[in-house]
N, C-alpha and C. Protein backbone atom coordinates (compact mmCIF):
# COMPACT_ATOMS: atom_id res chain seq x y z
N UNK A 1 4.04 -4.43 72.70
CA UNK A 1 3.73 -5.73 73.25
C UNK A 1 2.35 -6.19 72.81
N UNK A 2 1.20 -5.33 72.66
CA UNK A 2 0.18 -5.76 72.64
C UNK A 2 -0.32 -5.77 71.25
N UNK A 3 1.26 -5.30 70.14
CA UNK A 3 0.65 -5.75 68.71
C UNK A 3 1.45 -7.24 68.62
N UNK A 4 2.29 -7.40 68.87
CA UNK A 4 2.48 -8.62 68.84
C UNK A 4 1.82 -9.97 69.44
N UNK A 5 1.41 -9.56 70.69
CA UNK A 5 0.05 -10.65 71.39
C UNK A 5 -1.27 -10.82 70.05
N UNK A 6 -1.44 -9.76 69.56
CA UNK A 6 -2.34 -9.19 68.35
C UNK A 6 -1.60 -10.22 67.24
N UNK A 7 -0.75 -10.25 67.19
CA UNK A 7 -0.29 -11.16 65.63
C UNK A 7 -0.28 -12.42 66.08
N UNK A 8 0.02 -12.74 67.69
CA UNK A 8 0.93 -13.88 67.59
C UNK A 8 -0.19 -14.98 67.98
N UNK A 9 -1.38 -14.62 68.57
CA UNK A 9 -3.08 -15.12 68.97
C UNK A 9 -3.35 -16.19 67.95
N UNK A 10 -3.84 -15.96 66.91
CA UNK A 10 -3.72 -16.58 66.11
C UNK A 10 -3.12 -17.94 65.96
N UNK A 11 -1.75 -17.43 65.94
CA UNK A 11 -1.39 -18.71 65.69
C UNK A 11 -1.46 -19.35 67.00
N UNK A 12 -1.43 -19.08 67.99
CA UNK A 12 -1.17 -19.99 69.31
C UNK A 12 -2.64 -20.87 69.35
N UNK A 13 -3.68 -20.10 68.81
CA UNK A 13 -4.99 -21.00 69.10
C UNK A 13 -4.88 -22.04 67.95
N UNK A 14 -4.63 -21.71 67.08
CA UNK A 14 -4.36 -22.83 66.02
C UNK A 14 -3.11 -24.15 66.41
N UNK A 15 -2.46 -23.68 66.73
CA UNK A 15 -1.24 -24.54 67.68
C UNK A 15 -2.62 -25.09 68.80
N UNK A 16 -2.95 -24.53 69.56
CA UNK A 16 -3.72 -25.06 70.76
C UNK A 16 -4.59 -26.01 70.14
N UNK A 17 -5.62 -25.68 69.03
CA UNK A 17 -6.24 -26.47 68.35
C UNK A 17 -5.41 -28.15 67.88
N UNK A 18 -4.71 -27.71 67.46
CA UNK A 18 -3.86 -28.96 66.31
C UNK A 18 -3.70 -30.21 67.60
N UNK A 19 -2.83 -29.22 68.72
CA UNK A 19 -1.83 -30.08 69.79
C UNK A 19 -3.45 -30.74 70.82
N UNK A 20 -4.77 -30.02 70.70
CA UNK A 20 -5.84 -30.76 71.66
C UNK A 20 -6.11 -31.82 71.00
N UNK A 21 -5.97 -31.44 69.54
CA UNK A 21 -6.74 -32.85 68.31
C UNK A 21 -6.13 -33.82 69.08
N UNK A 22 -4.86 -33.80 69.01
CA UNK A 22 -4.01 -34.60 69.21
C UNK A 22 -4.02 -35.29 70.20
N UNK A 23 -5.20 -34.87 71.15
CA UNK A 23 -4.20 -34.93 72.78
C UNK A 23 -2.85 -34.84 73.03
N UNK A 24 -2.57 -33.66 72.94
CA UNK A 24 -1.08 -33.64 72.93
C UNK A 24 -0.20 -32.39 73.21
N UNK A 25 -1.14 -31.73 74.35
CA UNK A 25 -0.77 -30.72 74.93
C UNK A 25 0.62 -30.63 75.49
N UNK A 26 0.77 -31.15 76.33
CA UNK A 26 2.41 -31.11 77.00
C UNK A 26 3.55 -31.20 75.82
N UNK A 27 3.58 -32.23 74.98
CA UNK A 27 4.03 -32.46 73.88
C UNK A 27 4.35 -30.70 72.95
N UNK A 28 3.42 -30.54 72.96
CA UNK A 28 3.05 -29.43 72.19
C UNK A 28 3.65 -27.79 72.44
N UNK A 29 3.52 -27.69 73.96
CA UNK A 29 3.95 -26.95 75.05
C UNK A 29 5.72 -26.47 74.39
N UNK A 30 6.03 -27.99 75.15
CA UNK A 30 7.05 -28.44 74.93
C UNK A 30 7.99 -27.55 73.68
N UNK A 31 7.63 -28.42 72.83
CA UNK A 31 8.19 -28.03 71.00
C UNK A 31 7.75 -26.44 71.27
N UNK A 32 7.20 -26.05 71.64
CA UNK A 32 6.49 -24.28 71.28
C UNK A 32 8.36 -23.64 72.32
N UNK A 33 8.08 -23.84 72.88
CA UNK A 33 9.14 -23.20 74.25
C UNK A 33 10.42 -23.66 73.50
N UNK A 34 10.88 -24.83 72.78
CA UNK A 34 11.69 -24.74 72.28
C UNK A 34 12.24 -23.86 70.82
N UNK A 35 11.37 -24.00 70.31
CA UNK A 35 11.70 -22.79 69.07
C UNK A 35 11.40 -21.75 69.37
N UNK A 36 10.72 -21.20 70.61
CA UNK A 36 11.01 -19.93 71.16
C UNK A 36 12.37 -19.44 71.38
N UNK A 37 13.04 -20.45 72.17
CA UNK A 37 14.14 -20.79 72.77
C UNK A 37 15.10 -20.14 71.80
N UNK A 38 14.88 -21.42 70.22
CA UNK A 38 16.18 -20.94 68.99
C UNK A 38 15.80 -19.93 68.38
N UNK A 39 14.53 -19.51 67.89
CA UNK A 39 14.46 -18.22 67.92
C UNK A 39 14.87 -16.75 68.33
N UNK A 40 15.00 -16.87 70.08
CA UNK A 40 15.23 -15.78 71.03
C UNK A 40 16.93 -15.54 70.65
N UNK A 41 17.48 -16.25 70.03
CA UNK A 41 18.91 -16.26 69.95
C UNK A 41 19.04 -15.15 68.51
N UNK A 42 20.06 -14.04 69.13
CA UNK A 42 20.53 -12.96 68.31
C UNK A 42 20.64 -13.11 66.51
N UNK A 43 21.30 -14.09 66.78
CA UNK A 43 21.77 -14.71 65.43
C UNK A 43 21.00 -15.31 64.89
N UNK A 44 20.24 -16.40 65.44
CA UNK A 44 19.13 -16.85 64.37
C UNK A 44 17.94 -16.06 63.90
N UNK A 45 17.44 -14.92 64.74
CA UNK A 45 16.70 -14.10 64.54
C UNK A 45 17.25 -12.94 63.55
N UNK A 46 18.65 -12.94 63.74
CA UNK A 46 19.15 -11.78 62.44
C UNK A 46 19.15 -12.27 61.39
N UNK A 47 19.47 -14.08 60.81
CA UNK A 47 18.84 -14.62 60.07
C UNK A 47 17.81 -14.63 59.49
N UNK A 48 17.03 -15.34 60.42
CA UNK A 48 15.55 -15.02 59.69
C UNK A 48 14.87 -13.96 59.20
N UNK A 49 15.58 -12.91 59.54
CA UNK A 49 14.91 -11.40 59.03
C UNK A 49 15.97 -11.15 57.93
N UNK A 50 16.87 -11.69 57.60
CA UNK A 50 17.77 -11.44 56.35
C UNK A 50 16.76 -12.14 54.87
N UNK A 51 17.46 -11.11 54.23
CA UNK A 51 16.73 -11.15 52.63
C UNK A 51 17.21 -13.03 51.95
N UNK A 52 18.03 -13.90 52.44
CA UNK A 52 18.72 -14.67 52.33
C UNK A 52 18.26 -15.81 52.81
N UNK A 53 16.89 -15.95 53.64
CA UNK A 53 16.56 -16.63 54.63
C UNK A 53 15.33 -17.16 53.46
N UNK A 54 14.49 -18.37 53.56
CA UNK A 54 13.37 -18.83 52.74
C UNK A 54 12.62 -19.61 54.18
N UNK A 55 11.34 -19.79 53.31
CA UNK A 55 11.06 -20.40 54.67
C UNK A 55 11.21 -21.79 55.09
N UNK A 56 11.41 -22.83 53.91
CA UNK A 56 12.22 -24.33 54.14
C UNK A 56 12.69 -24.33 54.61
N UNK A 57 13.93 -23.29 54.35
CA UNK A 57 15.50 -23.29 54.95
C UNK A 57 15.24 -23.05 56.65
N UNK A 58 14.51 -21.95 56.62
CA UNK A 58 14.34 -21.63 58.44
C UNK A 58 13.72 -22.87 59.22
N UNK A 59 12.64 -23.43 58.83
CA UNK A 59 11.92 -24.62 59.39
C UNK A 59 12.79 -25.97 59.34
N UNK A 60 13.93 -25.87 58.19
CA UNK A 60 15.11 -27.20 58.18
C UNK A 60 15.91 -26.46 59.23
N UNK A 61 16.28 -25.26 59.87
CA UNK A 61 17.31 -24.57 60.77
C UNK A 61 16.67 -24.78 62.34
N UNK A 62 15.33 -24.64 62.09
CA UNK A 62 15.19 -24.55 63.30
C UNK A 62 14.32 -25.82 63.91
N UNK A 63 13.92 -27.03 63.10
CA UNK A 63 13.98 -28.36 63.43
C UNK A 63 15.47 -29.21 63.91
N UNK A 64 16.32 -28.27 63.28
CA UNK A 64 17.76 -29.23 63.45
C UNK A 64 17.89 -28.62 64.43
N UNK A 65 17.77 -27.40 65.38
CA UNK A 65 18.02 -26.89 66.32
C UNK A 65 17.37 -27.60 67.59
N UNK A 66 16.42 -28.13 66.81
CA UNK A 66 15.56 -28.65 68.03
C UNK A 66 15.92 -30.33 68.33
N UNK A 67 16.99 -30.45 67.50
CA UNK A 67 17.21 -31.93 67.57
C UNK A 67 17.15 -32.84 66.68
N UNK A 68 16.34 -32.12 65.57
CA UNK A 68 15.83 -33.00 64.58
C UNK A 68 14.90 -34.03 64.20
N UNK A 69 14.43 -34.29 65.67
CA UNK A 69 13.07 -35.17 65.86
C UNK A 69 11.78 -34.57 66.07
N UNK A 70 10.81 -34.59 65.30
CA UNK A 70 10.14 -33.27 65.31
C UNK A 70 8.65 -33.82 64.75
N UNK A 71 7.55 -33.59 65.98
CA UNK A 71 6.28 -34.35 64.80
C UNK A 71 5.59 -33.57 63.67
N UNK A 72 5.63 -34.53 63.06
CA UNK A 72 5.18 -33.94 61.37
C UNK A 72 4.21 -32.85 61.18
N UNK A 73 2.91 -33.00 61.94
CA UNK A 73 2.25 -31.97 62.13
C UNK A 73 2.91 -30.91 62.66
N UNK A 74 3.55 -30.65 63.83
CA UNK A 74 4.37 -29.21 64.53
C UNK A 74 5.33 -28.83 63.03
N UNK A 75 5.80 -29.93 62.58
CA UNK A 75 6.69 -29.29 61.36
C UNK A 75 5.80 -28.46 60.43
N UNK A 76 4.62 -29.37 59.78
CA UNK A 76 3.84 -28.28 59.28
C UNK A 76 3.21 -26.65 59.93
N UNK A 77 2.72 -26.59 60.95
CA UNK A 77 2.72 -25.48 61.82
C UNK A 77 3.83 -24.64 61.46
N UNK A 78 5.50 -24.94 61.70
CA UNK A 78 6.58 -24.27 61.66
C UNK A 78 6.63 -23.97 60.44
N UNK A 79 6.21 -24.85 59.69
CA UNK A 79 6.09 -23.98 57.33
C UNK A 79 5.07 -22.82 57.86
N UNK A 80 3.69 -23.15 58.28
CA UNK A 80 2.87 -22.09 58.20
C UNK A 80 3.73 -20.66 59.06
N UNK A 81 4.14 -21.14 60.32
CA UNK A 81 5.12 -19.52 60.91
C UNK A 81 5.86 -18.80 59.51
N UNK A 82 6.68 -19.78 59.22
CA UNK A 82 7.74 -19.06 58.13
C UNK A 82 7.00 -18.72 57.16
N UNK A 83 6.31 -19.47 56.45
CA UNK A 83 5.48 -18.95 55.11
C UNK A 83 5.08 -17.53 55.46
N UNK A 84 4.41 -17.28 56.65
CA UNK A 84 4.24 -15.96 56.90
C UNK A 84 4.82 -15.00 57.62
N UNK A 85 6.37 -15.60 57.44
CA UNK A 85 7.56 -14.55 58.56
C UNK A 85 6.79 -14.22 59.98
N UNK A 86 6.20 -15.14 60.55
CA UNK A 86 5.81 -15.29 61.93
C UNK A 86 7.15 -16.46 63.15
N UNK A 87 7.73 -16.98 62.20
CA UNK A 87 8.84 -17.39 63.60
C UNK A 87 9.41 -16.86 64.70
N UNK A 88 9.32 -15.94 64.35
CA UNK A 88 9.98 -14.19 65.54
C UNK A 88 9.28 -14.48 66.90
N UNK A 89 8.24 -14.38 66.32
CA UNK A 89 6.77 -14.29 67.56
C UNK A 89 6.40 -15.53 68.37
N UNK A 90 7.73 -16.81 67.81
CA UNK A 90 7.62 -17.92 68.87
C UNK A 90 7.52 -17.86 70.60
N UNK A 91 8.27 -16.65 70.54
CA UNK A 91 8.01 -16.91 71.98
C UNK A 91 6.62 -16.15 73.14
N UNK A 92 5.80 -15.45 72.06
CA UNK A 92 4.56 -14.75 72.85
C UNK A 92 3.66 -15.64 72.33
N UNK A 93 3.53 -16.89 70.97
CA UNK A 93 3.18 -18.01 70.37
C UNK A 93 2.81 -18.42 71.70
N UNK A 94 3.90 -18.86 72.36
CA UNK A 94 4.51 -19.76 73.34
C UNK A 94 3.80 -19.53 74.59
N UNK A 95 3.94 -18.48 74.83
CA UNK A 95 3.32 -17.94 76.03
C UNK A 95 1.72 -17.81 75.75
N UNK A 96 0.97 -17.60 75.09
CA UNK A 96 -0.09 -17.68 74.94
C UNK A 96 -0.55 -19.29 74.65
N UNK A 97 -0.04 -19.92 74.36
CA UNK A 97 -0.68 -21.31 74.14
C UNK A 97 -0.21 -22.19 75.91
N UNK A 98 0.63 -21.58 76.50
CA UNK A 98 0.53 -21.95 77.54
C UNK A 98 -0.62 -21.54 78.81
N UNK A 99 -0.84 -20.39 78.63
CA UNK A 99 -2.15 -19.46 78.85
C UNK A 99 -3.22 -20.51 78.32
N UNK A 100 -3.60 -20.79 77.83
CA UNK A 100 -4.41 -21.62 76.28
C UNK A 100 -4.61 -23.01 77.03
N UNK A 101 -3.53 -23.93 77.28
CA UNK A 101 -3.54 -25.03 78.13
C UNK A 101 -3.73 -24.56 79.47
N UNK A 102 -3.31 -23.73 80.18
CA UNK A 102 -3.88 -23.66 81.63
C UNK A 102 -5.22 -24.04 81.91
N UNK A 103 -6.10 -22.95 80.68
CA UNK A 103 -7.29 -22.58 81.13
C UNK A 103 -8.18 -24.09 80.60
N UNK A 104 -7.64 -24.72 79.95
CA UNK A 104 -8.28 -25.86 79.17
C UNK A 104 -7.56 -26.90 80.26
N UNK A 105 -6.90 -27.33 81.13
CA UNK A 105 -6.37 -27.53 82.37
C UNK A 105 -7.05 -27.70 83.72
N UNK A 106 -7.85 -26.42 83.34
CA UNK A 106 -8.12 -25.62 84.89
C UNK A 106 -7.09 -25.54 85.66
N UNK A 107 -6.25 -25.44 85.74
CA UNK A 107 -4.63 -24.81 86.46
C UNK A 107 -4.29 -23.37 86.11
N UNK A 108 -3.54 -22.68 87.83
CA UNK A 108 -3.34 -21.38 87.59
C UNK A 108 -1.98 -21.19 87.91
N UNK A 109 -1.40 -20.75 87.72
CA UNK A 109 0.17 -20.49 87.84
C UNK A 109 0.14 -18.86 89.14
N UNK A 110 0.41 -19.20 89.97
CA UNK A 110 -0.01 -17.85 91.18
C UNK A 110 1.49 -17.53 92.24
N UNK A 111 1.64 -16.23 91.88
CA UNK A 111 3.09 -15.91 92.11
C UNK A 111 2.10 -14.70 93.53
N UNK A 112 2.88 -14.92 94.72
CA UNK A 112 2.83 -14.64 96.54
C UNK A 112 3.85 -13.96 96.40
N UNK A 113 3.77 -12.67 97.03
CA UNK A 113 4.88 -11.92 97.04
C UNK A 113 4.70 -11.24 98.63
N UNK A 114 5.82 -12.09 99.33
CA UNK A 114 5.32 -11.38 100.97
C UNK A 114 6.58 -11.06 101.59
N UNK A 115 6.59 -10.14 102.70
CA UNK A 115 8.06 -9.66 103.36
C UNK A 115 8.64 -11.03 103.79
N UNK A 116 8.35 -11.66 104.05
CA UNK A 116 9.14 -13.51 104.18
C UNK A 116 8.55 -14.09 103.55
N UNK A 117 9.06 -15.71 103.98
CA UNK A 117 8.79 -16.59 103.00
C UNK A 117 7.41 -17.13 103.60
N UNK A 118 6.48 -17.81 102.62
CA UNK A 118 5.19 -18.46 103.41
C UNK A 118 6.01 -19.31 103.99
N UNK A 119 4.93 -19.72 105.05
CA UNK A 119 5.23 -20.65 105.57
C UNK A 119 4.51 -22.07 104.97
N UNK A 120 4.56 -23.19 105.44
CA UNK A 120 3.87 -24.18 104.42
C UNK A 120 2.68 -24.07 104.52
N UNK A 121 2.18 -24.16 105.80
CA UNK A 121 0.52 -23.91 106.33
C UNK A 121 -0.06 -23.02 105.83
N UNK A 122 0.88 -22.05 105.96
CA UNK A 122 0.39 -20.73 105.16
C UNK A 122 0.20 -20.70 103.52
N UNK A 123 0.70 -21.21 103.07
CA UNK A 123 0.70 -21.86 101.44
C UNK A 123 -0.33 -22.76 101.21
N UNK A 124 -0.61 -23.63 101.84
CA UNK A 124 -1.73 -24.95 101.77
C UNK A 124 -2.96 -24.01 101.93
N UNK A 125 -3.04 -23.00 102.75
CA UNK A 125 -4.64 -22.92 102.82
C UNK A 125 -4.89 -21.54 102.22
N UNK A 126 -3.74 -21.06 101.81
CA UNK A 126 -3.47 -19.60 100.28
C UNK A 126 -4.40 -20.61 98.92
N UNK A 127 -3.40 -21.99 98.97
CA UNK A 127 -3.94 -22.93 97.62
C UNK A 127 -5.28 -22.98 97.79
N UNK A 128 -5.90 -23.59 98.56
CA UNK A 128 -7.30 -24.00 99.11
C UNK A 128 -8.16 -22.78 99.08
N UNK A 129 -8.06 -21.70 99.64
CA UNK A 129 -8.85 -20.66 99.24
C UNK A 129 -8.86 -20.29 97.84
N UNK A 130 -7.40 -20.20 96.84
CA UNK A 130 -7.65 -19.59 96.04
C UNK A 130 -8.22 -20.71 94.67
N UNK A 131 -8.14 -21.94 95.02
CA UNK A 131 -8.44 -23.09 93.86
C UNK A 131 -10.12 -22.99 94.00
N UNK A 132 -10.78 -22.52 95.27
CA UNK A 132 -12.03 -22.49 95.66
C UNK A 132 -12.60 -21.11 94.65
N UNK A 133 -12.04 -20.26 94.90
CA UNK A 133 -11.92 -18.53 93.87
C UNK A 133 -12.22 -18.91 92.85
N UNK A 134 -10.97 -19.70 92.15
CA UNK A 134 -10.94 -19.42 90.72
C UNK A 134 -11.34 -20.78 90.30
N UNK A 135 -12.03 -21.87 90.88
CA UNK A 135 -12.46 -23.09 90.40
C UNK A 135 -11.26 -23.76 89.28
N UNK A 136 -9.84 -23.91 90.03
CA UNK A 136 -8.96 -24.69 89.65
C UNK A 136 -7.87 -24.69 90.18
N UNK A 137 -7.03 -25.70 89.75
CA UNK A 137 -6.20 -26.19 90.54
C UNK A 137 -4.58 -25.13 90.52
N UNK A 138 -4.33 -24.76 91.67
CA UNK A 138 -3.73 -23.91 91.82
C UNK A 138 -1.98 -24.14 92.02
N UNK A 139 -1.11 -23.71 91.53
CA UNK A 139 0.35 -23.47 91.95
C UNK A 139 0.93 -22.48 92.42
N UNK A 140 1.67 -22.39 94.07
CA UNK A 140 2.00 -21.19 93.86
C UNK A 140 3.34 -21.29 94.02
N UNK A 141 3.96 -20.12 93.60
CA UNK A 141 5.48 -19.85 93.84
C UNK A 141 5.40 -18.45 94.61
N UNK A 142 6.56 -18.58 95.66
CA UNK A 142 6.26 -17.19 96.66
C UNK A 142 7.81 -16.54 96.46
N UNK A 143 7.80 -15.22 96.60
CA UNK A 143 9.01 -14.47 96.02
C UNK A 143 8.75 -13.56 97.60
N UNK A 144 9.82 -13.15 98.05
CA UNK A 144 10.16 -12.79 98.99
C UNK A 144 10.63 -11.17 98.76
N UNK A 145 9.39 -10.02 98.92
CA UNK A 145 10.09 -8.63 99.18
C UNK A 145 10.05 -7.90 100.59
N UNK A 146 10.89 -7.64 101.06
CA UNK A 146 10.96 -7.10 102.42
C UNK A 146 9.91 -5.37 102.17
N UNK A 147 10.01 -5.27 101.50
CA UNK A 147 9.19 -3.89 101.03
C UNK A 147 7.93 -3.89 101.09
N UNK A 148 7.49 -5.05 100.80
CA UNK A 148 5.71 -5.49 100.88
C UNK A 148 5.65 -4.86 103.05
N UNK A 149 6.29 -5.41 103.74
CA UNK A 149 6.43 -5.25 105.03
C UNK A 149 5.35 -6.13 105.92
N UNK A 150 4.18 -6.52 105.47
CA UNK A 150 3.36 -7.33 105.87
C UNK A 150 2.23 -8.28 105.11
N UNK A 151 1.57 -8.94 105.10
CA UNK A 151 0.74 -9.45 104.31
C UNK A 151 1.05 -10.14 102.92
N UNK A 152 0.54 -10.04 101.79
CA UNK A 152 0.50 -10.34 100.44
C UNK A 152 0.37 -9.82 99.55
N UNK A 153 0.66 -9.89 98.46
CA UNK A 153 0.49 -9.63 97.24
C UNK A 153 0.37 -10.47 96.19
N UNK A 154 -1.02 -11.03 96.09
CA UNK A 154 -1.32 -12.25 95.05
C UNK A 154 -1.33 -12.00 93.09
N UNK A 155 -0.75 -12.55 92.85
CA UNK A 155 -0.47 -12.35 91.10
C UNK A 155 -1.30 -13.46 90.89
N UNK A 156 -2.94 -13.77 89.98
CA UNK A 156 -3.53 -14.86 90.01
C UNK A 156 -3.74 -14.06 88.40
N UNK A 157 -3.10 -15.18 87.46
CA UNK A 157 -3.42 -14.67 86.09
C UNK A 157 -3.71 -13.34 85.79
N UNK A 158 -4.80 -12.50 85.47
CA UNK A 158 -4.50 -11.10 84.84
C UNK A 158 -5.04 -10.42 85.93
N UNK A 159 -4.89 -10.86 87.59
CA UNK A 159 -5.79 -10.73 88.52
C UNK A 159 -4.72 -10.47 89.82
N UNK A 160 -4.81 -9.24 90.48
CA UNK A 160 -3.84 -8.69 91.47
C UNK A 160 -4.88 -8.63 92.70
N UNK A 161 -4.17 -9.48 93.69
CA UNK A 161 -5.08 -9.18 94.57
C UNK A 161 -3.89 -8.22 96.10
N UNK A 162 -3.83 -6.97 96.34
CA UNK A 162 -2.87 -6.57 97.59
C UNK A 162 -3.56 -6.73 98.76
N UNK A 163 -2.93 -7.61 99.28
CA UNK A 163 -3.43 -7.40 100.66
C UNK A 163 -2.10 -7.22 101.93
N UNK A 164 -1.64 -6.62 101.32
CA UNK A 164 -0.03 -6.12 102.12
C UNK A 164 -0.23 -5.09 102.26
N UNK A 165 0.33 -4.39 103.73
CA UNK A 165 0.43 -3.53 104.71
C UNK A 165 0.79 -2.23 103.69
N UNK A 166 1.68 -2.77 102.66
CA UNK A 166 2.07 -1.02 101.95
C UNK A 166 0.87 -0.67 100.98
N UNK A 167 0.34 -1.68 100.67
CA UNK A 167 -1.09 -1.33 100.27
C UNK A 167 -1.93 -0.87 100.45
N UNK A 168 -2.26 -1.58 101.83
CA UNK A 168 -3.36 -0.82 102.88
C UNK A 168 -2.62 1.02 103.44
N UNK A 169 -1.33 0.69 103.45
CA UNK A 169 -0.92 2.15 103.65
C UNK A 169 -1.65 3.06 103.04
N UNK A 170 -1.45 2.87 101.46
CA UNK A 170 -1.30 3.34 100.21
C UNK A 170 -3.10 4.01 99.91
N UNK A 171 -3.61 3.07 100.52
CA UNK A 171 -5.05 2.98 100.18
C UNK A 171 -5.90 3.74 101.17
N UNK A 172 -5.35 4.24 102.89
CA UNK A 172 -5.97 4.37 103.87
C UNK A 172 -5.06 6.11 103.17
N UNK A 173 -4.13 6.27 102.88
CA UNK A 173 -3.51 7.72 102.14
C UNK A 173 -4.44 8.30 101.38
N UNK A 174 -4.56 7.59 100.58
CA UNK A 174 -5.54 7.92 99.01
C UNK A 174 -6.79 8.39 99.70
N UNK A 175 -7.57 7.51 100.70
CA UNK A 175 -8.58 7.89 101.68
C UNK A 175 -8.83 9.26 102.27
N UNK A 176 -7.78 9.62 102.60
CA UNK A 176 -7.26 10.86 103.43
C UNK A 176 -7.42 11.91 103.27
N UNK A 177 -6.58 11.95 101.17
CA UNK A 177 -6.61 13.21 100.98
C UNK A 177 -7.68 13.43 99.79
């Protein structure tokens, strides 16, 4: 995983670069997630790694995949992937240039993991504390494990915060022995 984040960096800041010139982040987003998309598919990826494949041909395959409406610049981007048998890596591309716009955003994408569901109140002032933390504007989505048994478990970008009961278990154990 982390040689491919290693190859695929690169190009996502250069993508990030091109699509800010532009103002044209969402836009940009967008088109990235989609040739991830035709990429991630068995077959076009056994393609593109076939001796048979050029890189016109892949960037005419996978513009038509995308609809065929396609801005000229992202098309050039998609020659530079293929020229260097980098299309594969659309989708950690993808994921890192979304990473890339967050932080150029100030928006955090923040996944709550509690034995129920928040409640709303409880969500509004989770947001408010944590947009105050990390000086931006915060989203959360809450996933529901009965296993947590109390409290939270905050996922804030590369940043874990437990504050759930099996944690504190876990932690008052470790204490112990």
């Amino acid at each position: 995983m982390s040689s491919l984040t290693t190859l695929a960096r690169p190009y996502a800041k250069a993508a990030f670069e091109l699509a800010h010139s532009d103002s044209n982040l969402a836009a940009w987003d967008d088109m990235l997630a989609s040739v991830a998309a035709v990429t991630d598919d068995a077959d076009m990826a056994g393609w593109l790694q076939s001796p048979h494949s050029t890189a016109d041909k892949a960037v005419e395959i996978v513009v038509e995949a995308m609809g065929g409406d396609v801005d000229p610049r992202f098309q050039g981007y998609l020659g530079v992937l293929a020229d260097n048998d980098r299309l594969l890596l659309s989708a950690e591309i993808s994921r890192l240039f979304q990473k890339l716009r967050q932080d150029a955003e100030k928006r955090l994408d923040v996944k709550v993991v509690s034995a129920t569901p928040l409640q709303e109140s409880q969500a509004e002032r989770m947001q408010v504390a944590l947009a105050k933390r990390f000086d931006c504007e915060i989203t959360i989505s809450n996933d529901v494990d009965p296993k947590v048994l109390g409290g939270a478990i905050i996922y804030a970008g590369d940043q874990v915060i437990d504050g759930s009961l099996v944690g504190r278990l876990k932690r008052l154990e470790a204490s112990l022995n």
